[in-house]
Protein backbone atom coordinates (compact mmCIF):
# COMPACT_ATOMS: atom_id res chain seq x y z
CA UNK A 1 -120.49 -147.41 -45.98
CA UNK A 2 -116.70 -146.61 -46.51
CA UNK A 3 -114.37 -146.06 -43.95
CA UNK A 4 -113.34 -142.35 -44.57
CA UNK A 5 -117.41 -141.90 -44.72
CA UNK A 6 -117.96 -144.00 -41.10
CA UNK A 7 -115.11 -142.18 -39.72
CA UNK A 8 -116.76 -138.72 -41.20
CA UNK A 9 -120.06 -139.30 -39.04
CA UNK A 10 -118.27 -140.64 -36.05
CA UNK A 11 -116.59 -137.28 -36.12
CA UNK A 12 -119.50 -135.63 -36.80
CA UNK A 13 -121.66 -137.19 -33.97
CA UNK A 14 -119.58 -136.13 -31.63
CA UNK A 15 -118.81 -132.54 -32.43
CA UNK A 16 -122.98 -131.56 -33.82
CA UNK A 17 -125.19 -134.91 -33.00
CA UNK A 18 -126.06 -134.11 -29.84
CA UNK A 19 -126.82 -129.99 -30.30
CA UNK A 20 -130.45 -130.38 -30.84
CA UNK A 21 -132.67 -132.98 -29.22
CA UNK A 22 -136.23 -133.61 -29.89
CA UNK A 23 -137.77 -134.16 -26.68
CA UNK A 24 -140.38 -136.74 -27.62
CA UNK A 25 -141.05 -137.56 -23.75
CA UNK A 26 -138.33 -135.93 -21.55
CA UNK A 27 -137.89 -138.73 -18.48
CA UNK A 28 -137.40 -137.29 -14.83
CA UNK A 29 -134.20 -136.03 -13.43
CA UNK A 30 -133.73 -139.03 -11.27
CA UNK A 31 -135.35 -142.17 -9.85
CA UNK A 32 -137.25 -141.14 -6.39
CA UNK A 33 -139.54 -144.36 -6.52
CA UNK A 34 -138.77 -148.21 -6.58
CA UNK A 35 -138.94 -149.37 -10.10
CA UNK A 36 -138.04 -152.48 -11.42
CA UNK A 37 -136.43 -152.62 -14.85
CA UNK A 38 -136.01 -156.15 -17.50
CA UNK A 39 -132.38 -156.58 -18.92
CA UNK A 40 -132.02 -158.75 -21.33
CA UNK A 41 -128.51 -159.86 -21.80
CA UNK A 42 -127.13 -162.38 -23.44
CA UNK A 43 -123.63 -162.05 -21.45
CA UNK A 44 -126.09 -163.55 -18.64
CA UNK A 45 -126.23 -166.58 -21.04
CA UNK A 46 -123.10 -167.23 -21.46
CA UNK A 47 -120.52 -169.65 -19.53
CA UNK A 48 -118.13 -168.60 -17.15
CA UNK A 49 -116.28 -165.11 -16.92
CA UNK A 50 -118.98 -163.07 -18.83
CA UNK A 51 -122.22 -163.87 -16.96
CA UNK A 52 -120.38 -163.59 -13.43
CA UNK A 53 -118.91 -160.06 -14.07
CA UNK A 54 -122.47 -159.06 -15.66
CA UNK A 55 -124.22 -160.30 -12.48
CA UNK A 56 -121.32 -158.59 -10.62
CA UNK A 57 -122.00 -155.05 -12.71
CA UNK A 58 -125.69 -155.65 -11.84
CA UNK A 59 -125.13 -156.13 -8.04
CA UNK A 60 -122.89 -153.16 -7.74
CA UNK A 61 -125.31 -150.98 -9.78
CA UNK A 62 -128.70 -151.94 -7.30
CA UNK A 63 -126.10 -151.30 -4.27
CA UNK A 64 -125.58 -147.55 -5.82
CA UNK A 65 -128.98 -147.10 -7.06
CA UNK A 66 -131.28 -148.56 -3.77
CA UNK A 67 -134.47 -147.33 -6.02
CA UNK A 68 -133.72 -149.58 -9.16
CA UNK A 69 -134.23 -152.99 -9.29
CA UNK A 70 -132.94 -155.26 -12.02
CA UNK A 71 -134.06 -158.17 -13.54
CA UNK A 72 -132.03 -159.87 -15.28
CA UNK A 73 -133.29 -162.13 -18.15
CA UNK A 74 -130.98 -164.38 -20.15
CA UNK A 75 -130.67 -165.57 -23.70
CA UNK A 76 -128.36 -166.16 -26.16
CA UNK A 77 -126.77 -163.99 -28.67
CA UNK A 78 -128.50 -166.17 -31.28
CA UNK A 79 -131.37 -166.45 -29.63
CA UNK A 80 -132.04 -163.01 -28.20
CA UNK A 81 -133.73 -160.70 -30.63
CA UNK A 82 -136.10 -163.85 -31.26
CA UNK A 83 -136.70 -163.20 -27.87
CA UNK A 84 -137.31 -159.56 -27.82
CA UNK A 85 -139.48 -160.03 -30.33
CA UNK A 86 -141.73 -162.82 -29.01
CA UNK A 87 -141.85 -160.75 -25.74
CA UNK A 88 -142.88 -157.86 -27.40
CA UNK A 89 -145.66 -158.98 -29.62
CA UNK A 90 -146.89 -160.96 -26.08
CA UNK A 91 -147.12 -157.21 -24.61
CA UNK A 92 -144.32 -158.01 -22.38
CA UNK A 93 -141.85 -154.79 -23.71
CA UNK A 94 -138.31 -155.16 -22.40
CA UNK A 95 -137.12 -152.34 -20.94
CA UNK A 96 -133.33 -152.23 -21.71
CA UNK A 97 -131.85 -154.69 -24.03
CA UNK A 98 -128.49 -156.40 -25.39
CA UNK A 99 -129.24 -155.70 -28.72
CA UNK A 100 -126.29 -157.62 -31.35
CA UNK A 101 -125.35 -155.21 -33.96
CA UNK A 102 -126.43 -156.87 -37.16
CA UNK A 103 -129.74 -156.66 -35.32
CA UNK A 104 -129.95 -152.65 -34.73
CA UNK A 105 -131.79 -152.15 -37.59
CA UNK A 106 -134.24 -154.27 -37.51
CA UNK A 107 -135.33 -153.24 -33.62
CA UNK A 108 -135.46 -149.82 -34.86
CA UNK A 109 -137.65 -150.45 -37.29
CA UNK A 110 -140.10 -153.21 -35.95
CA UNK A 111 -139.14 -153.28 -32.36
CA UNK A 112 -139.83 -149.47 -30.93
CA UNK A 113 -136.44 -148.91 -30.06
CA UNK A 114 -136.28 -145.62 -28.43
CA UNK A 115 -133.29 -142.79 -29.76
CA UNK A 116 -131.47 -141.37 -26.21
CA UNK A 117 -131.83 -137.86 -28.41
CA UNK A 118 -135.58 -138.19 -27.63
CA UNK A 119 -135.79 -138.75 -24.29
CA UNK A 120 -132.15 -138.12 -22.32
CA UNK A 121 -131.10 -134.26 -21.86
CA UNK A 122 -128.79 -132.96 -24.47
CA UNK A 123 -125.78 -131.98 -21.92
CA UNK A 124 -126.27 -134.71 -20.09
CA UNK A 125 -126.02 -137.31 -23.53
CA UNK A 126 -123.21 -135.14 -24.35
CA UNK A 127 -121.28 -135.75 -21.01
CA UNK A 128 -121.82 -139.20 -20.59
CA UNK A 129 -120.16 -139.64 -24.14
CA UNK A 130 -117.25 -137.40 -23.36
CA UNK A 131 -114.11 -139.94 -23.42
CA UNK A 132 -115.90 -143.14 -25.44
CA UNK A 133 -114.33 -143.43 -28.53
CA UNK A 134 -116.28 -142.08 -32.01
CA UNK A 135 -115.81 -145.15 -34.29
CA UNK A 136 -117.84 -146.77 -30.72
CA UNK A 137 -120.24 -144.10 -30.85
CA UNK A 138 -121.20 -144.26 -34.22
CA UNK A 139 -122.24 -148.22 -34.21
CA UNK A 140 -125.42 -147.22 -32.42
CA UNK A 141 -126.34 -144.57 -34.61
CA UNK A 142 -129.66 -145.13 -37.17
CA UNK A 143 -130.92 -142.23 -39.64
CA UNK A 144 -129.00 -139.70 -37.28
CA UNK A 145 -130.23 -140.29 -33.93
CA UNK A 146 -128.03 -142.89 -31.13
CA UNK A 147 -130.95 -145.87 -30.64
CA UNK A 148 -127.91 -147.87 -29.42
CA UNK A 149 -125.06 -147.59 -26.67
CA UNK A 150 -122.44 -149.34 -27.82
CA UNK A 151 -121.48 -151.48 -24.84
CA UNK A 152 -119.29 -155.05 -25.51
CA UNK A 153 -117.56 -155.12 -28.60
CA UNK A 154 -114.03 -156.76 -30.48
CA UNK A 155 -112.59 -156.61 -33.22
CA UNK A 156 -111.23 -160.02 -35.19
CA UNK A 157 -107.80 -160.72 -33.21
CA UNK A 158 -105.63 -163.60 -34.69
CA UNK A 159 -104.63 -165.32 -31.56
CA UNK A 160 -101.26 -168.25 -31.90
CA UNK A 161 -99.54 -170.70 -29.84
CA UNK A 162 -95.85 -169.57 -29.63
CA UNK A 163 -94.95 -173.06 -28.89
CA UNK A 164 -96.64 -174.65 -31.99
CA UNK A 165 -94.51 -171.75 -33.95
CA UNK A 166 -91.19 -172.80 -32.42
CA UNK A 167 -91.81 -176.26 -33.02
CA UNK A 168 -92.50 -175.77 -36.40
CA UNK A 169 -89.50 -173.40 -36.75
CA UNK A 170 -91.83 -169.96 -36.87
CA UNK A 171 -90.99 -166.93 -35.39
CA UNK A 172 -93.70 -166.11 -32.81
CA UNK A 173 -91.72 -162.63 -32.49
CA UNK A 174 -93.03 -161.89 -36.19
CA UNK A 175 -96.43 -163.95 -36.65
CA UNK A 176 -98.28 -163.35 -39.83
CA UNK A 177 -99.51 -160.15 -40.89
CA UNK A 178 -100.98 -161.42 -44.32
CA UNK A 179 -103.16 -164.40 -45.45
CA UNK A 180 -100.25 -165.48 -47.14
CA UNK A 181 -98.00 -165.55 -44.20
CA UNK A 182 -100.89 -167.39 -42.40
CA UNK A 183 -101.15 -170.40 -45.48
CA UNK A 184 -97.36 -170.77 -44.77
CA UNK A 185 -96.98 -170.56 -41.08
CA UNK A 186 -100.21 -172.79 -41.01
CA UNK A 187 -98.95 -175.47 -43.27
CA UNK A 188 -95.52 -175.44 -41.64
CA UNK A 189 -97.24 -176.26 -38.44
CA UNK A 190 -99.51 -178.83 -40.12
CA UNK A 191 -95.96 -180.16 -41.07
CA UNK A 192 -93.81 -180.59 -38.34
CA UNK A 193 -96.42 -180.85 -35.78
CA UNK A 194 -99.26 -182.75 -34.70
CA UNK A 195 -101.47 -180.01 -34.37
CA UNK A 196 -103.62 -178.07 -37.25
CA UNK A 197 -102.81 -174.97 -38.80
CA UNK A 198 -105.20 -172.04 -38.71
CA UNK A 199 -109.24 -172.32 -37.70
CA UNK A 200 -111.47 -169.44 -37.49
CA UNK A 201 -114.98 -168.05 -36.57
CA UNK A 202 -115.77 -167.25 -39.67
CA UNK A 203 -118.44 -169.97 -40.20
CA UNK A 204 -120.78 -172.04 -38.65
CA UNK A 205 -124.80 -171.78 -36.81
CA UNK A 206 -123.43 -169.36 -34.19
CA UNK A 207 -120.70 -167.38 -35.91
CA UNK A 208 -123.15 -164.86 -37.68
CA UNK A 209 -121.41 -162.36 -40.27
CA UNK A 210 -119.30 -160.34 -38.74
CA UNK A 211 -116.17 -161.56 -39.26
CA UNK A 212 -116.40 -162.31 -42.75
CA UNK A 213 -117.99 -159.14 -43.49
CA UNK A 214 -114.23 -157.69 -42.09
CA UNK A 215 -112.67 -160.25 -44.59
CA UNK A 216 -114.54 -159.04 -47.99
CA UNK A 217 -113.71 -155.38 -46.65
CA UNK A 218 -110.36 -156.09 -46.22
CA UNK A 219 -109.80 -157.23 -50.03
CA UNK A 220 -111.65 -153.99 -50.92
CA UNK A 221 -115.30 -156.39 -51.48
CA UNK A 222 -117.99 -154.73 -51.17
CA UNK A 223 -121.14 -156.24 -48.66
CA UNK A 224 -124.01 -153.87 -49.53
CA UNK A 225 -124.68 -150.74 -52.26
CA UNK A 226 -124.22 -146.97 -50.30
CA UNK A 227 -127.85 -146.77 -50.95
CA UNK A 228 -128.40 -150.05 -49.43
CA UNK A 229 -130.73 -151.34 -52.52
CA UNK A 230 -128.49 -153.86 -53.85
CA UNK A 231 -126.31 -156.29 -52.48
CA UNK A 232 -122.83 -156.25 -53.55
CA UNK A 233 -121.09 -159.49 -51.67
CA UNK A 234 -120.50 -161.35 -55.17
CA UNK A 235 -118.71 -158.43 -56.65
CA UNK A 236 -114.76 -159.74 -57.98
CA UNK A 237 -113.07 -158.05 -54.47
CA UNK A 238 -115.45 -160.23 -52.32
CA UNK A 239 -114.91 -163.19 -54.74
CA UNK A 240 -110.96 -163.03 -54.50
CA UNK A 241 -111.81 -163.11 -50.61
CA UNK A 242 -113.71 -166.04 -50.66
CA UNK A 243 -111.38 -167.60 -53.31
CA UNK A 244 -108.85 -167.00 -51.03
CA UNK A 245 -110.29 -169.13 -47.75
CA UNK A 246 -111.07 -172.08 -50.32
CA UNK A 247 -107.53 -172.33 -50.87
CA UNK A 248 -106.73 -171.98 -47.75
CA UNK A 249 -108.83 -175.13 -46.86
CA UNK A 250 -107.79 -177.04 -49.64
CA UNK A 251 -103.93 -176.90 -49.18
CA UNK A 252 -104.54 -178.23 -45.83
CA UNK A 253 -104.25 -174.96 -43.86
CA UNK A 254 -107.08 -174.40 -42.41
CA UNK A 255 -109.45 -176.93 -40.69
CA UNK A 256 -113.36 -176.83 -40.78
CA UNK A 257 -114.41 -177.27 -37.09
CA UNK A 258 -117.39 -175.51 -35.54
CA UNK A 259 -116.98 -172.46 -33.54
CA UNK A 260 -116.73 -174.41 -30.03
CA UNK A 261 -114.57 -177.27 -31.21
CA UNK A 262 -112.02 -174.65 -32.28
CA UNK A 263 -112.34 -172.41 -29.67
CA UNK A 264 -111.65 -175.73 -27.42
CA UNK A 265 -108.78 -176.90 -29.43
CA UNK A 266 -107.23 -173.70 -29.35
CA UNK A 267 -107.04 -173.59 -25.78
CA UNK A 268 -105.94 -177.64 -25.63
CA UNK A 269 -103.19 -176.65 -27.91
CA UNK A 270 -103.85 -178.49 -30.59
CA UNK A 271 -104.65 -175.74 -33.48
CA UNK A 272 -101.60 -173.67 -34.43
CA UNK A 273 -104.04 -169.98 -34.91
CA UNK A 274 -107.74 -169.03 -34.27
CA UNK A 275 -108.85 -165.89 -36.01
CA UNK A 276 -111.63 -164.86 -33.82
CA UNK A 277 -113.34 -162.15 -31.37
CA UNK A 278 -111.40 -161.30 -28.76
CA UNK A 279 -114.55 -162.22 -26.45
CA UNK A 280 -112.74 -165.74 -26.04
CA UNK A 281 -109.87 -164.23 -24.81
CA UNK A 282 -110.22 -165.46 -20.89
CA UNK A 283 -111.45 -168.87 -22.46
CA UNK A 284 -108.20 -169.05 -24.15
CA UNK A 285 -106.16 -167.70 -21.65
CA UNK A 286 -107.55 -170.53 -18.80
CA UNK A 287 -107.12 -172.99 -21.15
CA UNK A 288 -103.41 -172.48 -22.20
CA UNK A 289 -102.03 -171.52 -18.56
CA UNK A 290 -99.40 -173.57 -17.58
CA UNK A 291 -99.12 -175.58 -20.91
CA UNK A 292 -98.11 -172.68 -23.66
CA UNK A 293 -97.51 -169.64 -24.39
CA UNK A 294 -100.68 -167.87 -26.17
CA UNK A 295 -99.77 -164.73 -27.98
CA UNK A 296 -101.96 -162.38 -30.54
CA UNK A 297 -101.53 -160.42 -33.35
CA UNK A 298 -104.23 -158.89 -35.74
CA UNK A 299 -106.35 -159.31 -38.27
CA UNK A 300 -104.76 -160.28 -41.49
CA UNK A 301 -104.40 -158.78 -44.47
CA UNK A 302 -104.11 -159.13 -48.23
CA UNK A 303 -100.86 -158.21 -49.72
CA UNK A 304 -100.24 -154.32 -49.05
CA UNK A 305 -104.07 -153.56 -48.84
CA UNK A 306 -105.11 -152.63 -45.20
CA UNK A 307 -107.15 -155.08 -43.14
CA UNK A 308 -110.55 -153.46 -42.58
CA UNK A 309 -111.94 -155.33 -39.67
CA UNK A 310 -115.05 -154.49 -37.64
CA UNK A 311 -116.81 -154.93 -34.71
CA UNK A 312 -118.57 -157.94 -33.47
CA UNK A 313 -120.56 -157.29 -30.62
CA UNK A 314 -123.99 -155.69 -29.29
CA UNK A 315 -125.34 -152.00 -28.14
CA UNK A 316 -127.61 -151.13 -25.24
CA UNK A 317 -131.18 -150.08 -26.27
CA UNK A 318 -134.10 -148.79 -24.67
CA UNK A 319 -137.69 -150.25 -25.89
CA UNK A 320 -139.80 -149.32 -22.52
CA UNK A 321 -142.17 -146.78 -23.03
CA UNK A 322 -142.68 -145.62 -19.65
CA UNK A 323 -140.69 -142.51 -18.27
CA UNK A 324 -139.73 -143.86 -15.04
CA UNK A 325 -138.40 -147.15 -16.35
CA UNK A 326 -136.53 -144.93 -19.41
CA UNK A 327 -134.68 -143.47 -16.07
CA UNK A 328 -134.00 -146.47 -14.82
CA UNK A 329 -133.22 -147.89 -17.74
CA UNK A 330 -130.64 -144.90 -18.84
CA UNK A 331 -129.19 -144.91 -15.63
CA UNK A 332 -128.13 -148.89 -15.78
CA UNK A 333 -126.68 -147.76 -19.54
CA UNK A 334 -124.67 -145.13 -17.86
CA UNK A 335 -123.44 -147.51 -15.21
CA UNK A 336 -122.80 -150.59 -17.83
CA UNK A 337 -120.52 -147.80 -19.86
CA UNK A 338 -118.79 -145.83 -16.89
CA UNK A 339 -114.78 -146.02 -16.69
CA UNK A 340 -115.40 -149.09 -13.82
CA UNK A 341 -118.16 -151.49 -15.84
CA UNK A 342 -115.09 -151.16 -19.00
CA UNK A 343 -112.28 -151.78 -16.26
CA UNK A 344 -114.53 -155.12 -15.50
CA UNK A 345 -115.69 -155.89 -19.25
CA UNK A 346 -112.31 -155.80 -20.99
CA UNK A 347 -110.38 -157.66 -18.02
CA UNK A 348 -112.83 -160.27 -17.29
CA UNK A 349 -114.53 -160.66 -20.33
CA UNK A 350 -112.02 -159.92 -22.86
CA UNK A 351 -114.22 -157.20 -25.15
CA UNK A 352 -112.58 -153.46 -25.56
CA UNK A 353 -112.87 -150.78 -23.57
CA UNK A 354 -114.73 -147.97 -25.65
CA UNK A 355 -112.98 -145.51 -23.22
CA UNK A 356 -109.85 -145.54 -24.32
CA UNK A 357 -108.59 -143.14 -22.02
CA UNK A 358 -108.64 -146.26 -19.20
CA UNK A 359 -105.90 -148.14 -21.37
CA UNK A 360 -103.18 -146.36 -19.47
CA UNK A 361 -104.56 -144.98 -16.26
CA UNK A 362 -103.51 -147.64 -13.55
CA UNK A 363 -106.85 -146.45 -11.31
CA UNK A 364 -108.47 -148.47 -13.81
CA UNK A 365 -106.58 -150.89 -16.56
CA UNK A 366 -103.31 -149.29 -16.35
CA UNK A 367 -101.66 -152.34 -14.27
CA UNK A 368 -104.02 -154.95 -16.25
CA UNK A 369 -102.85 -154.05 -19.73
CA UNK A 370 -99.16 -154.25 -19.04
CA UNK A 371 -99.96 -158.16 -17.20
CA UNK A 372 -102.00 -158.21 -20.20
CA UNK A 373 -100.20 -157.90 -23.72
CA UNK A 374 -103.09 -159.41 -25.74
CA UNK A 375 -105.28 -156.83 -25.67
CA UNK A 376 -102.91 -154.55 -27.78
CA UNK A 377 -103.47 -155.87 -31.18
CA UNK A 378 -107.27 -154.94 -30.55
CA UNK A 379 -106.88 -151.46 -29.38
CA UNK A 380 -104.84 -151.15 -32.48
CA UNK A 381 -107.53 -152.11 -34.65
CA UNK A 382 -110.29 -149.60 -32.87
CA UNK A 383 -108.83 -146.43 -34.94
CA UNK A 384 -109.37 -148.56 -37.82
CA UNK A 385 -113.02 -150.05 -37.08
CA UNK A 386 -115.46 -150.17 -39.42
CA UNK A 387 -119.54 -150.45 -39.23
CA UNK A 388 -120.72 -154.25 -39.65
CA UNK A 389 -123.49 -153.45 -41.48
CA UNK A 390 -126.83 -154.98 -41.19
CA UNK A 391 -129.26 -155.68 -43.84
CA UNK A 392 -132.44 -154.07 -44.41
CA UNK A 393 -136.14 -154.88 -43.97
CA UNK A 394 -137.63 -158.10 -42.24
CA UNK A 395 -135.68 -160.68 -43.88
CA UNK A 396 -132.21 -159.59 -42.80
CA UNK A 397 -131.38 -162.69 -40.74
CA UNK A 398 -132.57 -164.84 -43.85
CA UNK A 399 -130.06 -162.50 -46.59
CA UNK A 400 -127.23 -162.96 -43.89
CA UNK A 401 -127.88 -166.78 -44.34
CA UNK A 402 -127.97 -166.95 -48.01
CA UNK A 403 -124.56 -165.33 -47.94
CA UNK A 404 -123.18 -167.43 -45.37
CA UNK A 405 -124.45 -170.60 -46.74
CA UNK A 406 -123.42 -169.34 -50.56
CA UNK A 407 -119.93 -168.47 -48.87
CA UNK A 408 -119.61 -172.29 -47.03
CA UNK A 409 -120.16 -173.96 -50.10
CA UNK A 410 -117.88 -171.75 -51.63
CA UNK A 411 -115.52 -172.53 -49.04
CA UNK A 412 -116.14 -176.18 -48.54
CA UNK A 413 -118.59 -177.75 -50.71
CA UNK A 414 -116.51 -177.59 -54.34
CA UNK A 415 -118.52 -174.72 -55.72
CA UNK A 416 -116.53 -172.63 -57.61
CA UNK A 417 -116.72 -169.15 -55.75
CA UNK A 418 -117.68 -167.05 -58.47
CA UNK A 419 -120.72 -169.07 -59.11
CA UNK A 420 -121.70 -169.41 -55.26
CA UNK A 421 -121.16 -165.86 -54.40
CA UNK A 422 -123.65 -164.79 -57.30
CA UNK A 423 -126.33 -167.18 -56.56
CA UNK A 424 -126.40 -166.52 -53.00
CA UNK A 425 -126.20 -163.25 -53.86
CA UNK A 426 -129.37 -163.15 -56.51
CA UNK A 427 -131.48 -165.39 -54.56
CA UNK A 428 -130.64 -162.79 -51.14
CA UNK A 429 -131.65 -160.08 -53.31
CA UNK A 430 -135.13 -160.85 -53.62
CA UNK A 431 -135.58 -160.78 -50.20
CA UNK A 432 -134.67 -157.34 -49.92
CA UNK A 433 -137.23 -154.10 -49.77
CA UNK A 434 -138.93 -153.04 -52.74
């Protein structure tokens, strides 16, 4: 999907989507019984900030809503739709879920996700997504219909130590806006420092495709056909890409370090740049308090071309069956996307807030975005954001790891990338549908 298309049906989901409903089991008004709801959430997994401000949303939510109680289950963003999908073949149906994008598809179509047209009141839909942004609305959307709420959510931020860029003699006033800039800067701090230049997210066990998905875009690569039949990463645009991060590595630029060792040697000062979510950013910002000065910019770019990035992130879904519990369950969605659960999700977890219209209103992150200057370069890049896309049928996760692994050796096994790309690329294709 291109961008002026995305940005077409955002638009379009907004002003006609939500006109006619089909009712396939309207759920009562409100919840005038105890019920207990699941929750699976992988922010609940996590260390630190994220799974004390979810537990915090939670708690404040049961306080408000004496007739709903949660329970919250735990996994990991890796691990979660395994989960789901265990628990659901075992008969044990989740009633609202942390679904990760790249995943959407898939619980649609094997999972029983449930669309909010079906089941939640048109003017009610429609006022609950008065004020979230379209591009945010439009993530959740499958054939037509909104299966998922999109709830925490970043865009690729290129996060830099200021210091490093001083010592190196860089301007941290005017960090790099193209991969070019970045080789330089990157080698100059390789140079005159003892720390590396750039890492990123981009590969590893737990980074998923996301960000490099944003890369290919970016150089005008393609990921997948309009008609999503044929897979198009090993076209010459997404080639260049991928040409482009081998040299990066092999001039010395960029170090290969899994996602935790870089995240953890950004914030110990020892990498120069981190191109990553912005879902680290209270990670980073603990780690480099008092030592240096941690600044962001965004996503880079190739040459003139626009950067293309989009989201990383997960939507809220609804797989119980029962009408009560869809209640319940709607209810917590409303609560986990309200003006106050974004207030609490961008400044203590670090993702955006899909209701923009907090940004500057100091009753909610007014005061915290001016304390707060790293946040700006992703806001920027939300009235750019495009779809990651997800790939069809059963075998997704397995075409997502032929391209990754195709892309790595690219990247740093010697492979030429041409030849990679178009391996992993035929060998993903016969896992997709007929």
């Amino acid at each position: 999907m291109n961008r002026k298309t995305f940005l077409a049906g955002a638009t379009a989901l907004v002003m006609t989507g939500l006109c006619a409903p089909a009712f396939a089991q309207a759920i009562p008004a409100t919840v005038d019984q105890p019920v207990t709801i699941s929750y699976y959430n992988y922010n609940l997994a996590s260390a630190g900030n994220g799974a004390e401000a979810t537990k915090k949303m939670i708690a404040d939510f049961e306080k408000a809503n004496p007739n709903i109680k949660v329970e919250g289950v735990g996994a990991s963003s890796a691990d979660i739709t395994s989960r789901i999908q265990a628990d659901v073949a075992a008969g044990r149906i989740p009633d609202v879920v942390q679904m990760v994008f790249s995943d959407l598809n898939f619980t649609v179509d094997n999972l029983g996700a449930v669309a909010l047209e079906d089941i939640v009141p048109a003017d009610e839909l429609k006022k609950h997504f008065e004020g979230i942004t379209p591009n945010g609305l439009q993530l959740g959307v499958v054939n037509g219909k909104t299966y998922g709420l999109a709830y925490t959510f970043s865009t690729p931020v290129l996060f830099y130590n200021a210091d490093l860029f001083r010592q190196a003699g860089l301007d941290p006033e005017n960090p790099p806006k193209t991969w070019a800039e970045v080789k330089a800067a990157a080698l100059a701090i390789v140079d005159k420092t003892d720390a590396e230049g750039i890492a990123t997210g981009i590969f590893g066990p737990s980074a998923g495709d996301w960000l490099f998905q944003g890369v290919l875009r970016s150089n005008n690569g393609g990921i997948i056909s309009a008609d999503r039949k044929q897979l198009a990463f090993a076209d010459p645009a997404s080639v260049e890409a991928v040409a482009m991060l081998r040299d990066l590595y092999d001039s010395g630029a960029y170090t290969n370090v899994e996602v935790q060792a870089a995240m953890e040697g950004m914030a110990s000062g020892k990498i120069g740049m981190y191109l990553q979510t912005s879902a680290i950013q209270g990670f980073l910002v603990k780690g480099a308090e008092g030592k240096f000065e941690l600044r962001a910019s965004t996503m880079p770019r190739f040459g003139d071309k626009p950067q293309r990035p989009n989201n990383s992130g997960s939507a809220l879904v609804i797989l119980s069956k029962d009408p009560v519990k869809q209640r319940a369950a709607w209810e917590l969605m409303k609560a986990m996307t309200s003006k106050e659960a974004y207030t609490v999700i961008t400044s203590q977890i670090g993702y955006l807030p899909l209701r923009t219209d907090i940004v500057d209103d100091p009753n909610y992150l007014g005061e915290w975005v001016k304390k707060h200057p790293l946040i700006k370069p992703n806001l920027e890049q939300l009235a750019i954001l495009e779809r990651w896309e997800s790939f069809p049928g059963p075998n997704y996760r397995q075409i997502q790891k032929t391209m990754m692994e195709g892309a790595e050796l690219a990247v740093f096994g010697g492979v030429e990338p041409a030849e990679a790309m178009k391996a992993a690329q035929d060998n993903a294709q016969t896992l997709m549908p007929k």
